[in-house]
Protein backbone atom coordinates (compact mmCIF):
# COMPACT_ATOMS: atom_id res chain seq x y z
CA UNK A 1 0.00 0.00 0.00
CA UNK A 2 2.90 2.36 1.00
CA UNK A 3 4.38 2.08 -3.05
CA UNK A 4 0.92 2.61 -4.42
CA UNK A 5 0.51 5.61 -2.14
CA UNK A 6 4.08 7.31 -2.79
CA UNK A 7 4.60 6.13 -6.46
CA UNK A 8 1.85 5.43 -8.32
CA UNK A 9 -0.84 7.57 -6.97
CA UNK A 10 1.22 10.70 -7.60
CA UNK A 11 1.35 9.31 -10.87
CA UNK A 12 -2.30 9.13 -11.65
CA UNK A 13 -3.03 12.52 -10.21
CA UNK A 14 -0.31 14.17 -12.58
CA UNK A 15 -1.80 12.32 -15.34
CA UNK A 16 -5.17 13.67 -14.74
CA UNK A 17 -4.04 17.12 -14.10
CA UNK A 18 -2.05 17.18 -17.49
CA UNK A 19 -4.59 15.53 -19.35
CA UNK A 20 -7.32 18.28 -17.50
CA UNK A 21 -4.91 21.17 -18.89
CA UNK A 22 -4.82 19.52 -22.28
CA UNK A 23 -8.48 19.91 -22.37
CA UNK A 24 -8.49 23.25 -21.13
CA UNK A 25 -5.76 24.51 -22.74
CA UNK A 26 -7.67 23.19 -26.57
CA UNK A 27 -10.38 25.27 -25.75
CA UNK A 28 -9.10 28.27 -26.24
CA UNK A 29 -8.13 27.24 -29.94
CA UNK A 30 -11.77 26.13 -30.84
CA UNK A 31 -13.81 28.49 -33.18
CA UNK A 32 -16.67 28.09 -31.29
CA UNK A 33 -15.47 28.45 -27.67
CA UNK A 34 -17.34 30.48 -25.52
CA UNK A 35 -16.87 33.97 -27.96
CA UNK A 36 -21.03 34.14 -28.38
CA UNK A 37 -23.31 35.45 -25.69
CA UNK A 38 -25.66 33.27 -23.75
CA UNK A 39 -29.00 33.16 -24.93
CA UNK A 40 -31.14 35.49 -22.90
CA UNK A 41 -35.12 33.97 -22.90
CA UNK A 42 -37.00 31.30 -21.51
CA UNK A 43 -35.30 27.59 -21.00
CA UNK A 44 -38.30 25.06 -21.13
CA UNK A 45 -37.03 21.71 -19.25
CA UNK A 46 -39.00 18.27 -20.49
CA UNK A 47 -38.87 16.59 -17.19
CA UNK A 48 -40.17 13.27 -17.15
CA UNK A 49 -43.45 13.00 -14.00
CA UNK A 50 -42.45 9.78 -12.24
């Protein structure tokens, strides 16, 4: 338990940072990232009566 907590869980949590930052990071070179304003009206939400 001590190797998986000192090697390879430090590992994994780098991993998912860089891969987080990757993601991020793309965004910004999308053409339709988040340049257009949100909609202003009415959002109707279909929720299912159960």
């Amino acid at each position: 338990m001590q190797f998986f907590r000192q090697n390879i869980a430090p590992i994994i949590i780098f991993v998912i940072f860089i891969f987080t930052l990757v993601l991020v990071t793309s965004r910004a070179f999308l053409p339709t990232d988040m340049t257009l304003p949100a909609p202003i009206g009415v959002i109707h939400l279909i929720l299912p009566l159960a």
